[in-house]
PDB file of N, CA and C in Angstrom:
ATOM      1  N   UNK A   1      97.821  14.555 114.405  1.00  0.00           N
ATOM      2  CA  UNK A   1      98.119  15.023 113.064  1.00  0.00           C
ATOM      3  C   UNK A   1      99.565  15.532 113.036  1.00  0.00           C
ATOM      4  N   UNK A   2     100.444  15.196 111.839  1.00  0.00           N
ATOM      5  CA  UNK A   2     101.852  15.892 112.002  1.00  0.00           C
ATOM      6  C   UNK A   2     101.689  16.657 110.413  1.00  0.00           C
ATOM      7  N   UNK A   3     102.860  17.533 110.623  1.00  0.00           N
ATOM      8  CA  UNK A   3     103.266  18.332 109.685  1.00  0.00           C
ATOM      9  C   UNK A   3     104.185  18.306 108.517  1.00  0.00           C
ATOM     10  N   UNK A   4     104.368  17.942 107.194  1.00  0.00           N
ATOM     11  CA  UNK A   4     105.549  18.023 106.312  1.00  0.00           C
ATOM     12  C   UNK A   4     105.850  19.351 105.832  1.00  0.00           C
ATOM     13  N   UNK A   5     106.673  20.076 106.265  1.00  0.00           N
ATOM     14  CA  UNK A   5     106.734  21.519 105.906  1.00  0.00           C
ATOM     15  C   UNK A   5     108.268  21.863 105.355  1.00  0.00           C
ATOM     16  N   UNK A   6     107.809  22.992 104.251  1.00  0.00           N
ATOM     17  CA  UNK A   6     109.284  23.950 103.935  1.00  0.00           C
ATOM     18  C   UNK A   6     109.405  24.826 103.783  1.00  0.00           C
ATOM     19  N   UNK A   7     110.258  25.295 104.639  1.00  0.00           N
ATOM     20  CA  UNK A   7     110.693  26.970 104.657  1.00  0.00           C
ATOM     21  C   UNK A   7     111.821  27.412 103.509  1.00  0.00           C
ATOM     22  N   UNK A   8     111.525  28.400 103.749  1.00  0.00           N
ATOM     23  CA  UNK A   8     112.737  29.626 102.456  1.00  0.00           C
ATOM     24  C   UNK A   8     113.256  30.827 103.159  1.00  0.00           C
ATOM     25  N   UNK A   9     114.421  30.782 103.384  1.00  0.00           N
ATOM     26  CA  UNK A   9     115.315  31.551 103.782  1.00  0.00           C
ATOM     27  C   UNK A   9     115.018  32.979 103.414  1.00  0.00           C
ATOM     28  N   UNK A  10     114.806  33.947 104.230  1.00  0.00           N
ATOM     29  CA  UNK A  10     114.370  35.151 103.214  1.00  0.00           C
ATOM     30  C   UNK A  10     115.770  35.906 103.654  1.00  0.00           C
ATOM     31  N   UNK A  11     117.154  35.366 104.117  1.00  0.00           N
ATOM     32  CA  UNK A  11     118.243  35.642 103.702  1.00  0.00           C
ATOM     33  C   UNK A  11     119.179  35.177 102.774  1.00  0.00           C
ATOM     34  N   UNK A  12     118.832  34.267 102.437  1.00  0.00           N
ATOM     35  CA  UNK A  12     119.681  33.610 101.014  1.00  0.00           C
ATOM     36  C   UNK A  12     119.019  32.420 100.214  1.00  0.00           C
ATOM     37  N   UNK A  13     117.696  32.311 100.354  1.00  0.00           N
ATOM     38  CA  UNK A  13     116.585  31.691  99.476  1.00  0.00           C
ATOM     39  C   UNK A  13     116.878  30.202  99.266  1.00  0.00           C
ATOM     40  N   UNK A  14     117.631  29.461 100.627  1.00  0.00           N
ATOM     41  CA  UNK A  14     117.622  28.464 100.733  1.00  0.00           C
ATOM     42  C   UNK A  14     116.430  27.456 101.519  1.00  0.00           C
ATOM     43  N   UNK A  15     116.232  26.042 101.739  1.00  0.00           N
ATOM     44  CA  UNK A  15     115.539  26.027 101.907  1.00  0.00           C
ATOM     45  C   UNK A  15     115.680  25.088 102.972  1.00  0.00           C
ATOM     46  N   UNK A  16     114.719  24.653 104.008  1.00  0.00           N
ATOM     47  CA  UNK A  16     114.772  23.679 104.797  1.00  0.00           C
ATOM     48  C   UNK A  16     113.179  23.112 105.121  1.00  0.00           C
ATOM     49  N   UNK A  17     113.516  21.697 105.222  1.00  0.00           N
ATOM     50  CA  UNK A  17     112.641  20.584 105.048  1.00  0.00           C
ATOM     51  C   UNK A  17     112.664  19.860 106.373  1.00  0.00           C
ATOM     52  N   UNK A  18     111.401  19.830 106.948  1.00  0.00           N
ATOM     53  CA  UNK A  18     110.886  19.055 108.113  1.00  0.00           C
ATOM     54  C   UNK A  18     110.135  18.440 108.877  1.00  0.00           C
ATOM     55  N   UNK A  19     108.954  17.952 109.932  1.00  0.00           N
ATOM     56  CA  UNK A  19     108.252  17.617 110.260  1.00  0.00           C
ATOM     57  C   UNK A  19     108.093  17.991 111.416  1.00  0.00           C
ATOM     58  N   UNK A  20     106.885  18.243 112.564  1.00  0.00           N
ATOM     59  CA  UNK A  20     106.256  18.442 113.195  1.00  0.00           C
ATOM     60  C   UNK A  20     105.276  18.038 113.698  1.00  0.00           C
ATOM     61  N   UNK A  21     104.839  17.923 114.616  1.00  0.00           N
ATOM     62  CA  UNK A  21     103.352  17.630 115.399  1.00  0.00           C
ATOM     63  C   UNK A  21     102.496  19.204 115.404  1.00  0.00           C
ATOM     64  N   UNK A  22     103.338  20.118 115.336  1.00  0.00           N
ATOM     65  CA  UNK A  22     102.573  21.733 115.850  1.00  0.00           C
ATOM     66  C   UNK A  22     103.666  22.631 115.507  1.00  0.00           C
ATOM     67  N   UNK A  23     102.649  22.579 114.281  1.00  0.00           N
ATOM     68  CA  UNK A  23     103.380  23.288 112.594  1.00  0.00           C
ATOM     69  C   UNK A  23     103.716  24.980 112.977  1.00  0.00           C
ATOM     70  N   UNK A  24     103.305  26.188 113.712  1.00  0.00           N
ATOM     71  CA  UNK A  24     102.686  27.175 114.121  1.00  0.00           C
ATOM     72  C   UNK A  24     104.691  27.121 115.015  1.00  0.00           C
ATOM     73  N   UNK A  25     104.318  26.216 115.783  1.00  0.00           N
ATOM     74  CA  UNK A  25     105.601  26.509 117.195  1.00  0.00           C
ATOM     75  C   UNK A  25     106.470  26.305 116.734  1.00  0.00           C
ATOM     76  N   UNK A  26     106.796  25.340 115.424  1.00  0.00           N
ATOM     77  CA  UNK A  26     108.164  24.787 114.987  1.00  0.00           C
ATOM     78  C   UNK A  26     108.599  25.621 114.246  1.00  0.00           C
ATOM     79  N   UNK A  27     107.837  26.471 113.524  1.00  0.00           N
ATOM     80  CA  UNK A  27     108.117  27.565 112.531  1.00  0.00           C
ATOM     81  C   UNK A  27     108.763  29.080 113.546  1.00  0.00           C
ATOM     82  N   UNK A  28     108.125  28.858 114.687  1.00  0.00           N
ATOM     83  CA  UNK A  28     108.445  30.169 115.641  1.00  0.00           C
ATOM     84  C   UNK A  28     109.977  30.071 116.018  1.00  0.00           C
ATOM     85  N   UNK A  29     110.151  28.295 116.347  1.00  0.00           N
ATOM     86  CA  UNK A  29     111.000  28.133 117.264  1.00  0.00           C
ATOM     87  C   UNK A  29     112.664  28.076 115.944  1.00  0.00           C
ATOM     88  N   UNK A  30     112.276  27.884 114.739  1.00  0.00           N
ATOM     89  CA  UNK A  30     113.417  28.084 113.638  1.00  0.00           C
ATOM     90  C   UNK A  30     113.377  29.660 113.392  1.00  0.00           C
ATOM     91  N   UNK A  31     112.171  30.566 113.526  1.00  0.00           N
ATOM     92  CA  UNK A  31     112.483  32.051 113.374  1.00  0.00           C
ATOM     93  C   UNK A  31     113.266  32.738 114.869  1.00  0.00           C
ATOM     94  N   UNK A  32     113.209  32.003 115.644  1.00  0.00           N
ATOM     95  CA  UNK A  32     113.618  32.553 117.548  1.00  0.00           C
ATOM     96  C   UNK A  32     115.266  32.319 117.460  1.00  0.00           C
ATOM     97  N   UNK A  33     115.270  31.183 116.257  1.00  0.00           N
ATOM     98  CA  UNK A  33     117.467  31.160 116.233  1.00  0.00           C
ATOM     99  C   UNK A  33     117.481  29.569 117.049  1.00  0.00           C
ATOM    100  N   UNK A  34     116.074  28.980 117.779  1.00  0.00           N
ATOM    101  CA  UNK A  34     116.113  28.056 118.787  1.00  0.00           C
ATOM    102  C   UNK A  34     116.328  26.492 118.020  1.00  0.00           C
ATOM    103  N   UNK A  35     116.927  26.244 116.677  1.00  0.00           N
ATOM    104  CA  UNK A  35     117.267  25.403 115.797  1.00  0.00           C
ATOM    105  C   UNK A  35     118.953  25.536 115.415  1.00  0.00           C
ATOM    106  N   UNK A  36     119.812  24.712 115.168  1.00  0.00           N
ATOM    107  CA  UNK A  36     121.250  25.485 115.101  1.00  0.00           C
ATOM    108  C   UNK A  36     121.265  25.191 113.623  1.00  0.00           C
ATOM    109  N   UNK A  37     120.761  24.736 112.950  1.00  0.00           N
ATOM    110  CA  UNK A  37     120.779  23.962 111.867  1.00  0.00           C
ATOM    111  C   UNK A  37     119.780  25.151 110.688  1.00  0.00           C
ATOM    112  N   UNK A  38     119.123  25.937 111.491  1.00  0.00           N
ATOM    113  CA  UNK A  38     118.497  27.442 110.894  1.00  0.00           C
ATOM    114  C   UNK A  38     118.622  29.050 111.392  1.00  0.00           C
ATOM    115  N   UNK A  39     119.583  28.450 112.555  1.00  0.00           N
ATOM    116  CA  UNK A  39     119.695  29.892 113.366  1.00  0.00           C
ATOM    117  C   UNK A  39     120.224  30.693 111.700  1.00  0.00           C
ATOM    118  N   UNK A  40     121.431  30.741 110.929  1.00  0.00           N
ATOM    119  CA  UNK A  40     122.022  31.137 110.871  1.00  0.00           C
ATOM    120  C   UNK A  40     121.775  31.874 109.564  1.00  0.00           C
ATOM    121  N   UNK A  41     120.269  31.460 109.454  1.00  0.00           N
ATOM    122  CA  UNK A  41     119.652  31.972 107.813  1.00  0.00           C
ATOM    123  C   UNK A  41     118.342  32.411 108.355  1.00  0.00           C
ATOM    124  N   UNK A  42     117.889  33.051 109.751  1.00  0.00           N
ATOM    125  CA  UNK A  42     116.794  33.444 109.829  1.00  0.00           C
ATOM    126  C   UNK A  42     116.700  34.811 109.254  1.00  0.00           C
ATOM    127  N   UNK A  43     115.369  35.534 108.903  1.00  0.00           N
ATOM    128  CA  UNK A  43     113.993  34.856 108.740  1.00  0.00           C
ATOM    129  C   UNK A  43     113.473  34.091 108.127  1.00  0.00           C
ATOM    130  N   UNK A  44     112.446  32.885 108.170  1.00  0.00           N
ATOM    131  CA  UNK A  44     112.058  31.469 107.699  1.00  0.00           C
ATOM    132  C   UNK A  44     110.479  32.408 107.171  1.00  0.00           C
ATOM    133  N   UNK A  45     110.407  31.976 105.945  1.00  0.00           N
ATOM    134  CA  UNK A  45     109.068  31.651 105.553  1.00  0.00           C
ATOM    135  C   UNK A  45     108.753  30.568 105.478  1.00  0.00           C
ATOM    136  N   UNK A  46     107.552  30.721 105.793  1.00  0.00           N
ATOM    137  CA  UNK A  46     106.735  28.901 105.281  1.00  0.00           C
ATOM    138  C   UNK A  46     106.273  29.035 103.886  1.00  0.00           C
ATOM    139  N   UNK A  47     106.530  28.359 103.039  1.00  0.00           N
ATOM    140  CA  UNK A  47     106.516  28.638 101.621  1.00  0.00           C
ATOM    141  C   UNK A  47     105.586  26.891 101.539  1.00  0.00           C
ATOM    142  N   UNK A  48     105.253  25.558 102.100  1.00  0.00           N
ATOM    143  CA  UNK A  48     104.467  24.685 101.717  1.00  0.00           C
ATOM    144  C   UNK A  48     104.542  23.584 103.031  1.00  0.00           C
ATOM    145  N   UNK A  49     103.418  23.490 103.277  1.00  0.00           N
ATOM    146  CA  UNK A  49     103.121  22.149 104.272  1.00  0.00           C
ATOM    147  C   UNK A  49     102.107  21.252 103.831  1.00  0.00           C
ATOM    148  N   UNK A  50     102.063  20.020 104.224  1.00  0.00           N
ATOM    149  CA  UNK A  50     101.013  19.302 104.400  1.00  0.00           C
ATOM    150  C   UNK A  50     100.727  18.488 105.217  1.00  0.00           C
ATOM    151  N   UNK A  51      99.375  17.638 105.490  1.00  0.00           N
ATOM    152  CA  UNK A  51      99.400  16.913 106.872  1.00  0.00           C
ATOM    153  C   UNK A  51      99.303  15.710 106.653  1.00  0.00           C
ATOM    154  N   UNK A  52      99.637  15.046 107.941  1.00  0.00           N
ATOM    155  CA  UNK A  52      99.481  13.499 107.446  1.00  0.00           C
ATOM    156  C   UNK A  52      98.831  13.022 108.972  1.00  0.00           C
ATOM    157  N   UNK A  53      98.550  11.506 108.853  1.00  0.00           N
ATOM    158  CA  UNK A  53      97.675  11.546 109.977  1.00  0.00           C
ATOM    159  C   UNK A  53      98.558  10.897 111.123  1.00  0.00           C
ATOM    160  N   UNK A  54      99.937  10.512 110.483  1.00  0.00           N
ATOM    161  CA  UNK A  54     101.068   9.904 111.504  1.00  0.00           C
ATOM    162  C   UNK A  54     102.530  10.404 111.671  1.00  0.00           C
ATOM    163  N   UNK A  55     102.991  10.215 112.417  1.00  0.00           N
ATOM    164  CA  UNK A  55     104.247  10.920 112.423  1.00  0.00           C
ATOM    165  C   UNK A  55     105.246   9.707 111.155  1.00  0.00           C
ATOM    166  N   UNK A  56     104.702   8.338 111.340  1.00  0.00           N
ATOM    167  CA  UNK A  56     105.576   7.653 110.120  1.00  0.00           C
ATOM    168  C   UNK A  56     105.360   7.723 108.640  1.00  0.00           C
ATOM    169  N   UNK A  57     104.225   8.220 108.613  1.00  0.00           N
ATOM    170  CA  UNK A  57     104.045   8.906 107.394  1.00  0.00           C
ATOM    171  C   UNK A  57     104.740  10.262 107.442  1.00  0.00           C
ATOM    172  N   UNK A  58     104.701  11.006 107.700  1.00  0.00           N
ATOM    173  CA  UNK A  58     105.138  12.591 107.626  1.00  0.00           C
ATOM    174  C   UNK A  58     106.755  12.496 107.872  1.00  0.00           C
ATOM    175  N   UNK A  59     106.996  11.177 108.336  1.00  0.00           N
ATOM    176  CA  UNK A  59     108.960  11.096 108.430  1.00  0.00           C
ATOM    177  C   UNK A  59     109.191  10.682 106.889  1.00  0.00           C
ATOM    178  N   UNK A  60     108.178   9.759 106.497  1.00  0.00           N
ATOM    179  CA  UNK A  60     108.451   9.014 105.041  1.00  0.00           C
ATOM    180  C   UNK A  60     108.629  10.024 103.962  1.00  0.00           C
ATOM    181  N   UNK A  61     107.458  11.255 103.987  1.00  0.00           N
ATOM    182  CA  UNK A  61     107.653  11.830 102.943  1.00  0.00           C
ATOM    183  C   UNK A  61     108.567  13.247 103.504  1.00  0.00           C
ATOM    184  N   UNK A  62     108.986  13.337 104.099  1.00  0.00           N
ATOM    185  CA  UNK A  62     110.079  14.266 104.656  1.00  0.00           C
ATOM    186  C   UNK A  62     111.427  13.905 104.280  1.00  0.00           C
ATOM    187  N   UNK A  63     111.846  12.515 104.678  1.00  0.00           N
ATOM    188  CA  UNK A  63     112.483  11.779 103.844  1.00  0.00           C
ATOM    189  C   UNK A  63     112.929  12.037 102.369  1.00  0.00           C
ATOM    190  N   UNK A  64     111.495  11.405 101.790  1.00  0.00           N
ATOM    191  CA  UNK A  64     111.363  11.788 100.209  1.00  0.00           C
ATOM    192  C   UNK A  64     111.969  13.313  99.869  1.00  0.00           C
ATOM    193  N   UNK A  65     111.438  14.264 100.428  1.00  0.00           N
ATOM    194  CA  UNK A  65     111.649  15.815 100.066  1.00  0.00           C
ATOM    195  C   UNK A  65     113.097  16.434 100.289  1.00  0.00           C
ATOM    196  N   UNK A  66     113.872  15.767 101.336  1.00  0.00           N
ATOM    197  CA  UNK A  66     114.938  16.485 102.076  1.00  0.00           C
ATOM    198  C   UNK A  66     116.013  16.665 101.259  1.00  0.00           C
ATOM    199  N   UNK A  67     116.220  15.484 100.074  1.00  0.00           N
ATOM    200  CA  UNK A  67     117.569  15.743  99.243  1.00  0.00           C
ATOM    201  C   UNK A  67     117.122  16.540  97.794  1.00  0.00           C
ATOM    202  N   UNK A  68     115.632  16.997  97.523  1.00  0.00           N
ATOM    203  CA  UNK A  68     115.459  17.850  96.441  1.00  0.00           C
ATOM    204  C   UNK A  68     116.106  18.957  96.081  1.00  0.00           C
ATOM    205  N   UNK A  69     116.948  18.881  94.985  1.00  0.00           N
ATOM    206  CA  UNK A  69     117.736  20.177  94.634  1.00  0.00           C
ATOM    207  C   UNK A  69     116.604  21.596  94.911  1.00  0.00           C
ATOM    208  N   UNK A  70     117.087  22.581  94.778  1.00  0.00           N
ATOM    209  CA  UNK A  70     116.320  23.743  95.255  1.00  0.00           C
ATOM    210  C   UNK A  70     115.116  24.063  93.449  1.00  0.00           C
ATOM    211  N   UNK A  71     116.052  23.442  92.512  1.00  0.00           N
ATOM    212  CA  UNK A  71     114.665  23.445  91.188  1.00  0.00           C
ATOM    213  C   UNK A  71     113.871  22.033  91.406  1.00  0.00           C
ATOM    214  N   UNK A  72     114.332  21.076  92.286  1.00  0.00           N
ATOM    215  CA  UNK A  72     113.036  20.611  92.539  1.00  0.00           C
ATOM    216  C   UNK A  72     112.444  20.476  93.158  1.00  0.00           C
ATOM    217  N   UNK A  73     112.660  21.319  94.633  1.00  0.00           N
ATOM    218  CA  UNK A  73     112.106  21.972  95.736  1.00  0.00           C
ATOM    219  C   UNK A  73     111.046  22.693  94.978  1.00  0.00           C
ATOM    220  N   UNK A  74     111.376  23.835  94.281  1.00  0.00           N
ATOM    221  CA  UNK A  74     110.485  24.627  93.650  1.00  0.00           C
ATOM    222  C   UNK A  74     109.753  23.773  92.398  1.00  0.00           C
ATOM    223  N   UNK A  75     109.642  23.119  91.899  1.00  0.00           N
ATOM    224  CA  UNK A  75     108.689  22.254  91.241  1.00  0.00           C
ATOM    225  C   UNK A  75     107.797  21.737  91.921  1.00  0.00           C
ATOM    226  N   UNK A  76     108.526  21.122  92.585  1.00  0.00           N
ATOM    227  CA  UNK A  76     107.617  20.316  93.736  1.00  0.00           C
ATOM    228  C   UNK A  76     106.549  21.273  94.852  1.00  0.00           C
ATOM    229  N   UNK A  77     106.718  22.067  95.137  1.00  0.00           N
ATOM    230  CA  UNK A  77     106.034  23.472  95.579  1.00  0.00           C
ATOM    231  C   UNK A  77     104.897  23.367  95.030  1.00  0.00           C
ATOM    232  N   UNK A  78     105.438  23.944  93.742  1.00  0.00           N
ATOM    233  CA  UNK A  78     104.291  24.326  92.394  1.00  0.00           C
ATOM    234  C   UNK A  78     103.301  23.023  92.190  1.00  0.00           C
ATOM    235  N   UNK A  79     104.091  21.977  91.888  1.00  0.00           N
ATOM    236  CA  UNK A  79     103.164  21.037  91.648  1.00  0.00           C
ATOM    237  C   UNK A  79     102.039  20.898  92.343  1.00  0.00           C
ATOM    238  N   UNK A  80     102.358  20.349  94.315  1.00  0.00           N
ATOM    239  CA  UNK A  80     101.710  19.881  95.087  1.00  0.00           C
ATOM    240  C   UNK A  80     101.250  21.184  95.937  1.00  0.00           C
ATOM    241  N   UNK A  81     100.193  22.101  95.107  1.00  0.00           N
ATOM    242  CA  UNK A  81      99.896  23.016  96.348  1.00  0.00           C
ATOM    243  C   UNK A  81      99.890  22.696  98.167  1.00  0.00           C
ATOM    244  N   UNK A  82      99.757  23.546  99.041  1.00  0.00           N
ATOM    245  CA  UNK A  82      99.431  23.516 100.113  1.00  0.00           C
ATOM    246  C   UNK A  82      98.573  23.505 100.340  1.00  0.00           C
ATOM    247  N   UNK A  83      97.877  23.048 101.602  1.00  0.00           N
ATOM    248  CA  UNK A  83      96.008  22.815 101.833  1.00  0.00           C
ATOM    249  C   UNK A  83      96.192  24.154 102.617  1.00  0.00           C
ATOM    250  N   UNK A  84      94.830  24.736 102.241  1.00  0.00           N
ATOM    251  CA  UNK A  84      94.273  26.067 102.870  1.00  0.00           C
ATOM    252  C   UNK A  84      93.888  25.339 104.787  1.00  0.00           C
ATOM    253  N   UNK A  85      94.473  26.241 105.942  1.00  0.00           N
ATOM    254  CA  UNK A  85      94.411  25.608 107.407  1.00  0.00           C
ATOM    255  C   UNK A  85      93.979  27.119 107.981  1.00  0.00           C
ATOM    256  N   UNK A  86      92.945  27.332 108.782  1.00  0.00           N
ATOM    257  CA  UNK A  86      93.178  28.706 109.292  1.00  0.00           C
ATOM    258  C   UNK A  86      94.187  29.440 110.094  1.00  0.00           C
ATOM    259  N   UNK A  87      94.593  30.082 110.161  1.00  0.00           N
ATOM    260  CA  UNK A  87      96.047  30.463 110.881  1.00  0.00           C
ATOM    261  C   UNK A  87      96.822  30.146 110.343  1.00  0.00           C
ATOM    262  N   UNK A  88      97.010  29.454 109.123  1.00  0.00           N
ATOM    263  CA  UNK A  88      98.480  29.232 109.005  1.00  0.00           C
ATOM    264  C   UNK A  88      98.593  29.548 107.702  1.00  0.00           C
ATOM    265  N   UNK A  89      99.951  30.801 107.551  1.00  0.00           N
ATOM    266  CA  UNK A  89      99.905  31.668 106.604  1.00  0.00           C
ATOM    267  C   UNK A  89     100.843  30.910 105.800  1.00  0.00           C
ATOM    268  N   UNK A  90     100.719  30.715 104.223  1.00  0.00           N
ATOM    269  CA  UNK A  90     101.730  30.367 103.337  1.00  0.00           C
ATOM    270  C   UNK A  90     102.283  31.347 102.537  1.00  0.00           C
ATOM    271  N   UNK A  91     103.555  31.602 102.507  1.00  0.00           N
ATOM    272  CA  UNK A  91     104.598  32.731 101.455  1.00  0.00           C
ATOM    273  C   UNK A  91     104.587  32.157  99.788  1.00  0.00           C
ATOM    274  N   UNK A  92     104.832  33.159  99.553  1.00  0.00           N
ATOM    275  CA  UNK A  92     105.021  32.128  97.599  1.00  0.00           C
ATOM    276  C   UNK A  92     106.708  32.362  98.087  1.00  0.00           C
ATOM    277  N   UNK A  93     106.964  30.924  97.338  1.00  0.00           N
ATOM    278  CA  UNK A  93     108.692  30.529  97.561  1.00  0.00           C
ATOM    279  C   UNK A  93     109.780  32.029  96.475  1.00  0.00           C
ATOM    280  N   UNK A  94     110.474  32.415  97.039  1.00  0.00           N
ATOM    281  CA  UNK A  94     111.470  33.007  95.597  1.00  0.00           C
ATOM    282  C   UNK A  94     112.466  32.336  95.113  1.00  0.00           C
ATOM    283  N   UNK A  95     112.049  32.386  93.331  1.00  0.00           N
ATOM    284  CA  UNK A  95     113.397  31.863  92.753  1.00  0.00           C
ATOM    285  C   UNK A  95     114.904  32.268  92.946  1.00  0.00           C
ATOM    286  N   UNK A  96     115.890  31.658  93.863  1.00  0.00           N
ATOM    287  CA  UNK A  96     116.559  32.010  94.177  1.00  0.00           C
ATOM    288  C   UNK A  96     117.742  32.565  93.026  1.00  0.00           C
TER     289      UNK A  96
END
């Protein structure tokens, strides 16, 4: 199973878009600074994920998501809730 996930900067309410196999470690390892591409806006909320059952699916729609302006980041949020997973906590996004 892989991950399509996006975080929100809870230092300047930007956002970043990505994929995963092990949604839980990738989120740790962008809050640890261990990403250079997020060190520099940590702390990361997870504000929306979803799963897919392949990693070429979950690149496809990662793809799709990565150039969304931040109002249609946040549309897109709203629209496509997140699936309820145990352990894995979702933030509501802030309008930046």
């Amino acid at each position: 199973m892989y991950f399509v996930y996006i975080l929100q900067s809870q230092k300047n309410s930007s956002f970043y878009k990505g994929s995963t196999n092990n949604l839980s470690r990738r989120v740790a390892e962008h809050n640890a600074a261990k990403d250079f591409s997020t060190a520099r806006f940590i702390p990361w909320n997870l504000v929306w994920f979803t799963q897919k059952p392949s990693k070429s699916q979950a690149m496809v729609l990662e793809k799709k998501i990565k150039n969304l302006s931040i109002e249609r980041t946040l549309s897109f949020i709203l629209k496509y809730p997140s699936e309820k997973v145990p352990g894995i906590k979702i933030e509501k996004p802030i309008h930046p």
